[in-house]
N, C-alpha and C. Protein backbone atom coordinates (compact mmCIF):
# COMPACT_ATOMS: atom_id res chain seq x y z
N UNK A 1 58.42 100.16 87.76
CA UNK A 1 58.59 101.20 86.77
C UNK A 1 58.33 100.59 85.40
N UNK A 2 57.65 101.32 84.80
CA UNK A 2 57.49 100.81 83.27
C UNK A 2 58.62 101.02 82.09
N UNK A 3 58.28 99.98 80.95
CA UNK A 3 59.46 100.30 79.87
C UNK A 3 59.66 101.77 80.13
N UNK A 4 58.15 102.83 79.45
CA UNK A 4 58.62 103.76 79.03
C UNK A 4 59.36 104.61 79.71
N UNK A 5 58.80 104.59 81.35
CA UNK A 5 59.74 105.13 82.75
C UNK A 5 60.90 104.96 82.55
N UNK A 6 61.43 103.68 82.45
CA UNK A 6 62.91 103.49 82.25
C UNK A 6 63.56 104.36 81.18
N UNK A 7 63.10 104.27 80.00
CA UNK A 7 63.57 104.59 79.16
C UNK A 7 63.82 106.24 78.78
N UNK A 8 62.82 107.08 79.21
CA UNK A 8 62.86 108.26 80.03
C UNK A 8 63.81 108.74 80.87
N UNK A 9 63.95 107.58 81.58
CA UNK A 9 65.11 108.12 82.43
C UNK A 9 66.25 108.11 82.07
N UNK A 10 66.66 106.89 81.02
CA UNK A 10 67.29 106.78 80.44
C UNK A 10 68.36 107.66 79.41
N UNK A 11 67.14 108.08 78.87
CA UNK A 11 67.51 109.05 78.28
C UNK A 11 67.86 110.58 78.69
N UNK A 12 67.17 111.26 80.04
CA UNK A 12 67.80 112.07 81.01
C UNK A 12 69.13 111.84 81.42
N UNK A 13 69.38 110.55 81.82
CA UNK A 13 70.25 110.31 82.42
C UNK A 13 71.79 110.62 81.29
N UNK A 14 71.36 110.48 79.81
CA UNK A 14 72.07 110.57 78.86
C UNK A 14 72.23 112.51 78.57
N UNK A 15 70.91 112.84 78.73
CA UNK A 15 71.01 114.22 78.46
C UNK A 15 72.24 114.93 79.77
N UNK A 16 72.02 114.43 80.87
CA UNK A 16 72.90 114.83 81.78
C UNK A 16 74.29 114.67 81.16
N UNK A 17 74.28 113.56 81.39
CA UNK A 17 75.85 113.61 80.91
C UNK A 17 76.76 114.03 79.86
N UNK A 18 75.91 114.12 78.37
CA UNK A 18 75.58 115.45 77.93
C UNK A 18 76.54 117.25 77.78
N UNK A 19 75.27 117.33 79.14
CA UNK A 19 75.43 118.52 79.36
C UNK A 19 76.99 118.67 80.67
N UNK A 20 77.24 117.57 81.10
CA UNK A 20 78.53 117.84 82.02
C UNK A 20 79.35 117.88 81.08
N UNK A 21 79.42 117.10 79.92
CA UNK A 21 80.47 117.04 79.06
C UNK A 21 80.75 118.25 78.20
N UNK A 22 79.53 118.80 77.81
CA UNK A 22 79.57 119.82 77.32
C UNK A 22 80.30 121.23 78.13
N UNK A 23 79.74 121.30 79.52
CA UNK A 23 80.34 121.84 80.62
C UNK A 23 81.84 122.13 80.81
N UNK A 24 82.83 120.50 81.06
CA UNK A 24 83.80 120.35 80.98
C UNK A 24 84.41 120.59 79.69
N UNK A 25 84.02 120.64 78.61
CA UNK A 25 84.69 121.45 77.08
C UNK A 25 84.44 122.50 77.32
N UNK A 26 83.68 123.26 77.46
CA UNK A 26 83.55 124.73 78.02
C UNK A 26 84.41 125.50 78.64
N UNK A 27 84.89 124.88 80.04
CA UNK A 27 85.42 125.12 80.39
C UNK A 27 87.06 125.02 80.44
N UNK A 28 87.39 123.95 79.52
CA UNK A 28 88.50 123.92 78.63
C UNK A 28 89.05 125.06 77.81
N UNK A 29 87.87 125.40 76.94
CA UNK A 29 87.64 126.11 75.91
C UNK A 29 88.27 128.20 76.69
N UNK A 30 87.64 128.15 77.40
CA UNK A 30 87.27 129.04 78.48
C UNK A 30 88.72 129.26 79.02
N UNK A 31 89.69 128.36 79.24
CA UNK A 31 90.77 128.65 80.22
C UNK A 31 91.52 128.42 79.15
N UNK A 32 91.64 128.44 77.62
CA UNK A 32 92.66 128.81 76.76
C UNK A 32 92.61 130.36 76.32
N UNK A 33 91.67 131.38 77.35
CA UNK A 33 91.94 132.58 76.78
C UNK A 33 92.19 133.10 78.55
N UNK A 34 93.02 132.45 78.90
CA UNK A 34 93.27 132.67 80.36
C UNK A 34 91.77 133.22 81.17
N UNK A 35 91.18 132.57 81.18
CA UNK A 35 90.01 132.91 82.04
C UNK A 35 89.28 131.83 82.98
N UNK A 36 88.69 131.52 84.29
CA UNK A 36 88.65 130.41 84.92
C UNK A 36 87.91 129.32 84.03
N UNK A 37 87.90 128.52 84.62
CA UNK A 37 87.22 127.28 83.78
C UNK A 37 85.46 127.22 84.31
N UNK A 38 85.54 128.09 85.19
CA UNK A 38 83.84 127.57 85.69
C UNK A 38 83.13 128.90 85.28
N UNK A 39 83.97 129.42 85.00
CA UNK A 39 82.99 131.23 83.74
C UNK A 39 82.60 130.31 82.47
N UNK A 40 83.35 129.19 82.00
CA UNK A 40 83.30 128.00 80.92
C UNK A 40 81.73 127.19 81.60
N UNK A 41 81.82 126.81 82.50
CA UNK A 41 80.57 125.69 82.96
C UNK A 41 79.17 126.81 83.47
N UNK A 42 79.75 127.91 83.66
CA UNK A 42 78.38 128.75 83.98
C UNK A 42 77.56 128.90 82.56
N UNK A 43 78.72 129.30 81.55
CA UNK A 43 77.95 129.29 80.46
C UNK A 43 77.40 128.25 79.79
N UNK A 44 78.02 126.88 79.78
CA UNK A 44 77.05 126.03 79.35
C UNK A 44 75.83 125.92 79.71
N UNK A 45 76.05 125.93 81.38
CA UNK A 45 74.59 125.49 82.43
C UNK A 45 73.84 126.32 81.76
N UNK A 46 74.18 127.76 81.38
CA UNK A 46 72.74 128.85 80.61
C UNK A 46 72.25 128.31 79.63
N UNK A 47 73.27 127.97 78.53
CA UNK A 47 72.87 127.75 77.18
C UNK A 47 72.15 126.24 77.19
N UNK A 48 72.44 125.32 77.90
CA UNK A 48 71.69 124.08 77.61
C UNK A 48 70.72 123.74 78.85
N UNK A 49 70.68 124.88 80.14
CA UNK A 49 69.49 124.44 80.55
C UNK A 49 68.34 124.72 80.19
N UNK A 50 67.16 124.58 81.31
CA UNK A 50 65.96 124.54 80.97
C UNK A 50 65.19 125.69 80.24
N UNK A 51 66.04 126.94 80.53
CA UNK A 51 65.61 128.29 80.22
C UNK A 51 66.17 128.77 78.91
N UNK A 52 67.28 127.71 78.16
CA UNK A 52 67.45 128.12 76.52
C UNK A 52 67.68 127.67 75.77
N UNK A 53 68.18 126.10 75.67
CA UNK A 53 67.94 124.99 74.24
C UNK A 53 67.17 123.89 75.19
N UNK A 54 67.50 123.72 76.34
CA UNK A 54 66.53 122.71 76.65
C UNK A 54 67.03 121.14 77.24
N UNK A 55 68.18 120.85 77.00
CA UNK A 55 69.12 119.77 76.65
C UNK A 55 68.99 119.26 77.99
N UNK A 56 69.19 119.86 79.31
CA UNK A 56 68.77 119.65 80.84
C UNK A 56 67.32 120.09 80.96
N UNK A 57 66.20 119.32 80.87
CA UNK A 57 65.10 119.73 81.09
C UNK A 57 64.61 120.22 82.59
N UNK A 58 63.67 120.81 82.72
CA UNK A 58 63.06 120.76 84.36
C UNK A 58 62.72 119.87 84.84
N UNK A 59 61.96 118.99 84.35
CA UNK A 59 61.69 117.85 84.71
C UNK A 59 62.66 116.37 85.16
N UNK A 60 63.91 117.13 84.52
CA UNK A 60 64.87 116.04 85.05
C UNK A 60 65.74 116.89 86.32
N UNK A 61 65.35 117.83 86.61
CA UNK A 61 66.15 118.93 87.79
C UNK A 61 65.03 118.40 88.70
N UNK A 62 63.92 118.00 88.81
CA UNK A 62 63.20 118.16 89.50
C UNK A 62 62.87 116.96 90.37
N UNK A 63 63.91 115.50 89.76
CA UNK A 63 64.10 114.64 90.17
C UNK A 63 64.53 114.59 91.42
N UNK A 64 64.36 113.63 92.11
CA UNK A 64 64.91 112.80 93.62
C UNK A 64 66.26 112.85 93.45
N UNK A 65 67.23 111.72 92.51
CA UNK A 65 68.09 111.73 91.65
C UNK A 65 68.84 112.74 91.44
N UNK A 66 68.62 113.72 90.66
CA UNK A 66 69.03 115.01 90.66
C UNK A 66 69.35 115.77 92.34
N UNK A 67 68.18 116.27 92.41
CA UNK A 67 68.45 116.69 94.02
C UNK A 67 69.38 115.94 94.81
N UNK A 68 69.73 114.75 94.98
CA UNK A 68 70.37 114.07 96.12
C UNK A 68 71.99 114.33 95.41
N UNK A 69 72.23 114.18 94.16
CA UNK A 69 73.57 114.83 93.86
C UNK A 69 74.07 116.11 93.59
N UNK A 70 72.77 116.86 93.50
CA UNK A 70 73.35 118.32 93.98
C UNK A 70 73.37 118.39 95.16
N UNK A 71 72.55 118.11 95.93
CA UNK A 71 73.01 118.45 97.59
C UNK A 71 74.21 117.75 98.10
N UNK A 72 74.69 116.69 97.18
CA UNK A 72 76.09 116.16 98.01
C UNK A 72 76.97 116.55 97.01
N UNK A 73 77.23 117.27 95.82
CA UNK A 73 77.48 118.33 94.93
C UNK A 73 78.23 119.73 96.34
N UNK A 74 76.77 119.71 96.56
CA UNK A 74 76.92 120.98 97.59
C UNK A 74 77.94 121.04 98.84
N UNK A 75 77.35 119.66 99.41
CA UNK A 75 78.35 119.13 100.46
C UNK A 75 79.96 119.66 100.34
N UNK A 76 79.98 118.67 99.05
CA UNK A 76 81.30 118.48 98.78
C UNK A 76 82.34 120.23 98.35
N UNK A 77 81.50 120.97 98.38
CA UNK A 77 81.98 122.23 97.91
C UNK A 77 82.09 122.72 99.22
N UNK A 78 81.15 122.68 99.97
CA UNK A 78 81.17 123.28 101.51
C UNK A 78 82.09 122.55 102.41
N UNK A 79 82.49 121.34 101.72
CA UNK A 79 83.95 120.59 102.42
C UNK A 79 84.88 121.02 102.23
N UNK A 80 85.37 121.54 100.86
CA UNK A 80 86.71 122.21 100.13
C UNK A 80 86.23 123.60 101.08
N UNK A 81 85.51 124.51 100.95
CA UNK A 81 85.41 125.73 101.43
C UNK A 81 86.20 125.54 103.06
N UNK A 82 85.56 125.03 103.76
CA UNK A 82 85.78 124.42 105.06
C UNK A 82 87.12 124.07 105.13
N UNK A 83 87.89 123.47 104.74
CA UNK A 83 89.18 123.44 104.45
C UNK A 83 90.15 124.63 104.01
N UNK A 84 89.42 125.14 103.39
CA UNK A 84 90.04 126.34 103.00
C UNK A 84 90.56 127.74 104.60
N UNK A 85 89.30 127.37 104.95
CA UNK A 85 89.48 128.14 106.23
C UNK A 85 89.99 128.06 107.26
N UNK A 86 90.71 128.65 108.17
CA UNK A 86 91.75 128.62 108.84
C UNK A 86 91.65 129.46 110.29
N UNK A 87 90.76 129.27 110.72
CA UNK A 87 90.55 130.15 112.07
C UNK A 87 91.27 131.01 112.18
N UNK A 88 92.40 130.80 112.75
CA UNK A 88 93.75 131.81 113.10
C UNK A 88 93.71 132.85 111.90
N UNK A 89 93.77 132.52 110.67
CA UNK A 89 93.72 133.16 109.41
C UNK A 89 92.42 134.49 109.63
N UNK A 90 91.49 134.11 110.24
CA UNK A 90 90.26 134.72 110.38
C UNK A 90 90.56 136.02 111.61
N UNK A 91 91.17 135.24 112.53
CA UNK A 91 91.61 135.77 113.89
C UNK A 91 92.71 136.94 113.70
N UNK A 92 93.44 136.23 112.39
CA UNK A 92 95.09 137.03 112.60
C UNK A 92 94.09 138.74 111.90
N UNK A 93 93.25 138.05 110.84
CA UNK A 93 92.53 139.94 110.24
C UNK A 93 91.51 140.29 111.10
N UNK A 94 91.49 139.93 111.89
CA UNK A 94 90.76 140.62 113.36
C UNK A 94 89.33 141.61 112.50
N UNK A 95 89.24 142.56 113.01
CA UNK A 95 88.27 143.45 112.94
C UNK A 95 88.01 144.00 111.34
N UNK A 96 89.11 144.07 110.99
CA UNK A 96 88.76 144.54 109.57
C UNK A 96 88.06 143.45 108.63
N UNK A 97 88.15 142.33 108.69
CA UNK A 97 87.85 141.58 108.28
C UNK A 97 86.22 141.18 108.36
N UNK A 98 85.73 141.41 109.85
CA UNK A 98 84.12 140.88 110.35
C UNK A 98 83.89 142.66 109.58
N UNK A 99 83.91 143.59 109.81
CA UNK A 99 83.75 145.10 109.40
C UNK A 99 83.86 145.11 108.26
N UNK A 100 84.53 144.33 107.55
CA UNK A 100 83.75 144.52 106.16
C UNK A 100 83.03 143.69 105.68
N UNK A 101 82.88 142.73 105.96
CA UNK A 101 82.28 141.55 105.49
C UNK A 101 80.85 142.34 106.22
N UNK A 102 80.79 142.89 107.55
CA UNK A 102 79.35 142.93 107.81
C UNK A 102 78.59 144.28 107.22
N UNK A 103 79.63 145.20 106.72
CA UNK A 103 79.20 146.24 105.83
C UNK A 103 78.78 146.11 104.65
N UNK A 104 79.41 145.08 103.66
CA UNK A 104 79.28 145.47 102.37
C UNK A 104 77.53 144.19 102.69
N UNK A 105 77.85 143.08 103.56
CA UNK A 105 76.28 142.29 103.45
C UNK A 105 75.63 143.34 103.98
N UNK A 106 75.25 143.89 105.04
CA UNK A 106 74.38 144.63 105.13
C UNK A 106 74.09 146.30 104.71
N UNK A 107 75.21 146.72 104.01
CA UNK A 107 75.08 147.63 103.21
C UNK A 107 74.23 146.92 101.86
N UNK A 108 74.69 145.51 101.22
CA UNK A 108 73.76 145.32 100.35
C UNK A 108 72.09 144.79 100.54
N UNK A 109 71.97 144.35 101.74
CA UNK A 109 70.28 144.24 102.17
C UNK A 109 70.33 145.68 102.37
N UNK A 110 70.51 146.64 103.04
CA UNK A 110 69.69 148.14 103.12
C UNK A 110 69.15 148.55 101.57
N UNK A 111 70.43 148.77 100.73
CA UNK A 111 70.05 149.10 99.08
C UNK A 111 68.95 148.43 98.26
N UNK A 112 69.13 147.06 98.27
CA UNK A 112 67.96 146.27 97.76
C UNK A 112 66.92 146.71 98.25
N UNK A 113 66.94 146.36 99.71
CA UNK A 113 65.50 146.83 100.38
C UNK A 113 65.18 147.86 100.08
N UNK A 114 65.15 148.40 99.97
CA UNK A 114 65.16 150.21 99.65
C UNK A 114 64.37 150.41 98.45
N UNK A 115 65.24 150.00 97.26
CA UNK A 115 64.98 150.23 95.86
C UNK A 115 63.96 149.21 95.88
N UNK A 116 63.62 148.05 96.60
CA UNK A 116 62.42 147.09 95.98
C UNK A 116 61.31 148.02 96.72
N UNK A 117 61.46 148.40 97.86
CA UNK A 117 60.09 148.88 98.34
C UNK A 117 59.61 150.02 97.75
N UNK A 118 60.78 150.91 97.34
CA UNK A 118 59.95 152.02 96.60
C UNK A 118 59.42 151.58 95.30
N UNK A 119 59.74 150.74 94.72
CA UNK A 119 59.23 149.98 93.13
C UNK A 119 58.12 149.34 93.74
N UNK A 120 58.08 148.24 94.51
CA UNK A 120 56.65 147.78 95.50
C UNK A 120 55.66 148.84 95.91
N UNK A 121 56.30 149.92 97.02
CA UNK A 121 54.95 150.79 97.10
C UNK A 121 54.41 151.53 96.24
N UNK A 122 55.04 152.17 94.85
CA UNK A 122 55.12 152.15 93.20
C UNK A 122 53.63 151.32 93.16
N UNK A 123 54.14 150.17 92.80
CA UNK A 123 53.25 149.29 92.27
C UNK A 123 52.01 148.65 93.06
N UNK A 124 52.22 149.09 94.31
CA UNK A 124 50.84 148.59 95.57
C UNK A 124 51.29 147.33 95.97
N UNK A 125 52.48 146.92 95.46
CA UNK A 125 52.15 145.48 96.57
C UNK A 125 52.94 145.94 97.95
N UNK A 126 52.28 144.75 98.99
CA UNK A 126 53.21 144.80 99.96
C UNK A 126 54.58 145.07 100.05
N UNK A 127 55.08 146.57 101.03
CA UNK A 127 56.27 146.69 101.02
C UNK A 127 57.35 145.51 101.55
N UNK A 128 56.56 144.74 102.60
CA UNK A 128 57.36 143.77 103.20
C UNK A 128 58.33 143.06 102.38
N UNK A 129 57.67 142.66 101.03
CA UNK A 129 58.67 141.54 100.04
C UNK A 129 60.04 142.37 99.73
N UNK A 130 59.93 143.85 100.07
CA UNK A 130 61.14 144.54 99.65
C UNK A 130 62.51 143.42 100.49
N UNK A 131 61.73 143.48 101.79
CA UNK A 131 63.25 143.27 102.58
C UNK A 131 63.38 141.48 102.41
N UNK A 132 62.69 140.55 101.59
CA UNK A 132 63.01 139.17 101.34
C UNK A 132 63.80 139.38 100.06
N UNK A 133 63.67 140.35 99.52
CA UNK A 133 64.42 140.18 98.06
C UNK A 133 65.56 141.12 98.79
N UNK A 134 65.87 141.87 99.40
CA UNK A 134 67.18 142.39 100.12
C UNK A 134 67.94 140.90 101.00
N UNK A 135 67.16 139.56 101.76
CA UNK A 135 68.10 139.05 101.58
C UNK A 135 68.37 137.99 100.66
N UNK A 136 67.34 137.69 99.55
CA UNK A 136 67.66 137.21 99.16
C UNK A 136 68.97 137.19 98.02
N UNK A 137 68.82 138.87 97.74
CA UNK A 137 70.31 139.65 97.66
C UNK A 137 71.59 139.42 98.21
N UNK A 138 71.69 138.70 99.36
CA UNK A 138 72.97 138.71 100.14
C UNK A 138 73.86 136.85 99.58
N UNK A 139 72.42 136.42 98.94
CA UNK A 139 73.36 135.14 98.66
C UNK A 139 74.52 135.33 97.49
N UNK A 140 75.23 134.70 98.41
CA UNK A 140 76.98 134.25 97.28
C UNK A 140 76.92 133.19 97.31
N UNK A 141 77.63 133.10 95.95
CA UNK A 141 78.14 131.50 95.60
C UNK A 141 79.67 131.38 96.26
N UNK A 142 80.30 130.88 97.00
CA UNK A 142 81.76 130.93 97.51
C UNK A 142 82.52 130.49 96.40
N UNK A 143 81.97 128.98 95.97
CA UNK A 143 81.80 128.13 95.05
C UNK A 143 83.49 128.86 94.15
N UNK A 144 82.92 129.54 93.43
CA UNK A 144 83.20 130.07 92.38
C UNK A 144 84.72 130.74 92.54
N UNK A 145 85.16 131.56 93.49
CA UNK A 145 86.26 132.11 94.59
C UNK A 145 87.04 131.00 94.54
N UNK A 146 86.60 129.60 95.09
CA UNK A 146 87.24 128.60 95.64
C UNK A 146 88.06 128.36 94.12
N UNK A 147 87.03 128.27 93.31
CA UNK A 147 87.77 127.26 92.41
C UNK A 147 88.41 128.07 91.29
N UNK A 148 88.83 129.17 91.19
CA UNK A 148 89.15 130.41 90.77
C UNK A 148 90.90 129.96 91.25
N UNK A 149 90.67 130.11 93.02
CA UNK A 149 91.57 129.99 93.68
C UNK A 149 92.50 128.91 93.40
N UNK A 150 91.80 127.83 93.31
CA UNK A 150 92.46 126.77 93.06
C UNK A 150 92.89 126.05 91.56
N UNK A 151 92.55 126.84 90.86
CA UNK A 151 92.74 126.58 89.46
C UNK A 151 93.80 127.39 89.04
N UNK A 152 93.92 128.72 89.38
CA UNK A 152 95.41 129.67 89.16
C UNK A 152 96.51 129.57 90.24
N UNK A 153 96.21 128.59 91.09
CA UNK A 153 97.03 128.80 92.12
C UNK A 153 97.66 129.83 93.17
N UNK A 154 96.75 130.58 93.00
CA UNK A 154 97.19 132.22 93.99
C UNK A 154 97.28 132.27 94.96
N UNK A 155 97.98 133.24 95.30
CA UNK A 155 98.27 133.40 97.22
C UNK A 155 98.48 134.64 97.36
N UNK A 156 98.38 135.20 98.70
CA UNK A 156 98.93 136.28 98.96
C UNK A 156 97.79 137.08 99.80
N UNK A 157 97.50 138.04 99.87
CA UNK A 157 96.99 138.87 101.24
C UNK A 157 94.85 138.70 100.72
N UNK A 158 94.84 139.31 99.55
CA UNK A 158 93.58 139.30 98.74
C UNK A 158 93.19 137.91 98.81
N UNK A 159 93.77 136.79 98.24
CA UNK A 159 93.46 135.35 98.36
C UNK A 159 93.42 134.83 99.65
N UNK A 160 94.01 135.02 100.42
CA UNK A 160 93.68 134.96 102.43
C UNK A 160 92.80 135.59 102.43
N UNK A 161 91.77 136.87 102.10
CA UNK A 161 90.85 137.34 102.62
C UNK A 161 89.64 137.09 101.98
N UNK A 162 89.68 136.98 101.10
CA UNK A 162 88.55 136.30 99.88
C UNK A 162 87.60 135.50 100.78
N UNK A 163 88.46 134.17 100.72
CA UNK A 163 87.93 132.95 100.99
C UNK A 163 86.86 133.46 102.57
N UNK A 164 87.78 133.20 103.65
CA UNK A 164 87.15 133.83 104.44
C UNK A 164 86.15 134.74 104.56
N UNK A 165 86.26 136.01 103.58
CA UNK A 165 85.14 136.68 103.39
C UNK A 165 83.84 136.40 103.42
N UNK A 166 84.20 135.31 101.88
CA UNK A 166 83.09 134.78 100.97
C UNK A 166 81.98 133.50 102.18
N UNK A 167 82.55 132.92 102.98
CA UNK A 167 82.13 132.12 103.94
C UNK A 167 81.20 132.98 105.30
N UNK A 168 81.94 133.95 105.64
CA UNK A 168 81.61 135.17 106.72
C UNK A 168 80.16 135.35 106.33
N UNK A 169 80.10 135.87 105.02
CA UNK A 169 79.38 136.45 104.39
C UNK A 169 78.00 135.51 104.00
N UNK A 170 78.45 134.54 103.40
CA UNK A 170 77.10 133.77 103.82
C UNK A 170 76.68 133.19 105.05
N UNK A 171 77.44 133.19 106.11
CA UNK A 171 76.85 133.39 107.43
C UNK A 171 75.91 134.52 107.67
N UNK A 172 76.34 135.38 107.56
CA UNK A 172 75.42 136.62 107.33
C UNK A 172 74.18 136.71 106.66
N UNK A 173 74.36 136.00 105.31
CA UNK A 173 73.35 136.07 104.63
C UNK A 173 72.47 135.19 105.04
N UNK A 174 72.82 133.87 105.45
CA UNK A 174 71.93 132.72 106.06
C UNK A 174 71.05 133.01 107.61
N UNK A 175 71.50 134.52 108.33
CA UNK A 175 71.10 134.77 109.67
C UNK A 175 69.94 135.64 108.98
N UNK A 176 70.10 136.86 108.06
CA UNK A 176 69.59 137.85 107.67
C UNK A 176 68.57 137.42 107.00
N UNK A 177 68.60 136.17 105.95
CA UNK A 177 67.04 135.96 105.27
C UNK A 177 66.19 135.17 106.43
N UNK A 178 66.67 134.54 107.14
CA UNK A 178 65.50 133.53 107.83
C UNK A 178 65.38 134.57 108.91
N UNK A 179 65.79 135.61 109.51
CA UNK A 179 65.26 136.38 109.93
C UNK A 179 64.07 137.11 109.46
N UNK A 180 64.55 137.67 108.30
CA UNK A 180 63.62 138.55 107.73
C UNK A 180 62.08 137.52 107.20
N UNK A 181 62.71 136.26 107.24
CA UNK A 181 61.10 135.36 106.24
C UNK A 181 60.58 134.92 107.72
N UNK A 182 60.86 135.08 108.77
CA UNK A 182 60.60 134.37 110.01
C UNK A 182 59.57 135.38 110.57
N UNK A 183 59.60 136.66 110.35
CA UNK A 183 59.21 138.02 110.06
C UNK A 183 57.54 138.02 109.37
N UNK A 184 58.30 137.78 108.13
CA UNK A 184 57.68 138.39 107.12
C UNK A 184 56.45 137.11 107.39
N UNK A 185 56.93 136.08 107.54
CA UNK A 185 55.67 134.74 108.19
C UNK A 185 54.63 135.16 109.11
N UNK A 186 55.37 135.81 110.20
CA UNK A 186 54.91 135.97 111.45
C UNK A 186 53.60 137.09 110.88
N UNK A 187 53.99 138.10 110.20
CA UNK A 187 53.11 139.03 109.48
C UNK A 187 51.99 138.47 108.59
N UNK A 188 52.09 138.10 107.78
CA UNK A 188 51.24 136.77 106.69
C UNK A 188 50.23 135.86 107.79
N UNK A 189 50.90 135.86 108.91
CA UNK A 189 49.93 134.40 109.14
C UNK A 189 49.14 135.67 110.23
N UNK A 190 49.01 137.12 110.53
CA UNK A 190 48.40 137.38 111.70
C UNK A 190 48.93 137.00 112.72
N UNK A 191 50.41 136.92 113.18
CA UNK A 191 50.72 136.72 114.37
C UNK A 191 50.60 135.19 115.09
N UNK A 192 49.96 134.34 114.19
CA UNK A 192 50.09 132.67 114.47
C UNK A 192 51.20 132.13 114.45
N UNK A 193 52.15 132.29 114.12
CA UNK A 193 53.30 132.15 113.79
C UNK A 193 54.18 132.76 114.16
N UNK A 194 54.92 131.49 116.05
CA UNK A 194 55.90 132.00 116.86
C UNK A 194 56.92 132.57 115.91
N UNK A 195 57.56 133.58 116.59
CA UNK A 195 58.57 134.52 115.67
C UNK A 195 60.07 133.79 115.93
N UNK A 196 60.08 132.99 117.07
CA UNK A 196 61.05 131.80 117.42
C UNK A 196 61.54 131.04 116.12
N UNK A 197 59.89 130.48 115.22
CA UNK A 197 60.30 129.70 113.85
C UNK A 197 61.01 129.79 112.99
């Protein structure tokens, strides 16, 4: 790697930290008007990423580096989530629980789909993209629930069902898009493309 490589990175590596710091005041800032602390770090991530002063560039998101600590970023959130959950907890709300979780996800892919294809056949493109942006509609952040949860300390019937929900639910959402792009492939390529993939 050359000086200037280094020094590049260097200086990313400074802008990052940066912007976490900035993040973590945010979210300080944020939970002195009783409100969570990560409504505090969402708004930094807007204001200083790539899309409005700049301070986190793309080019440093787009790193190896980057990627390998958001995905164990990710991990580590899908570990707390995972913990959070409680089988029996899942078991004890029986039916009402899978019944709504599978209504309101697939009540929200029908709507999306719906409204994109009539704006798509509107506009002539392929109706198909309607139903990738219906699931791409179904993604949740759990993320956010969790640490909501764990920052006010709550309990009680709503906070037992949340969590669970929020997990259910991107099960759902994770069956429903690679369905639908497994689909929507199979269509694109002329049928070359086992629908198995």
């Amino acid at each position: 790697m050359t000086g200037m490589g280094i020094e590049l990175m260097t200086i990313n590596i400074i802008r990052w930290i940066i912007t976490i710091g900035a993040a973590f005041l945010m979210g300080r800032l944020i939970t002195k008007v009783k409100m969570p602390a990560i409504l505090g770090w969402l708004i930094a991530g807007m204001l200083l990423g790539p899309n409005a002063l700049g301070l986190l560039p793309q080019r440093l998101m787009n790193t190896t580096l980057y990627k390998v600590i958001i995905c164990w970023a990710q991990c580590s959130f899908g570990s707390m989530l995972g913990t959070e959950i409680v089988w029996r907890k899942i078991k004890s709300y029986g039916k009402s629980l899978v019944v709504t979780t599978l209504t309101q996800s697939l009540g929200t892919f029908a709507v999306v789909s719906m409204v994109f294809a009539v704006v798509l056949h509107m506009a002539g493109i392929p109706v198909y993209l309607a139903f990738a942006f219906g699931g791409i509609a179904l993604a949740t952040a759990p993320a956010p629930a969790l640490s909501i949860v764990q920052e006010f300390h709550t309990k009680g019937p709503v906070t037992d069902t949340l969590l669970p929900m929020a997990v259910l639910d991107d099960i759902v959402g994770i069956a429903v898009f690679f369905t639908v792009n497994s689909i929507i492939a199979r269509m694109v390529s002329g049928g070359s493309v086992p629908l198995f993939i």
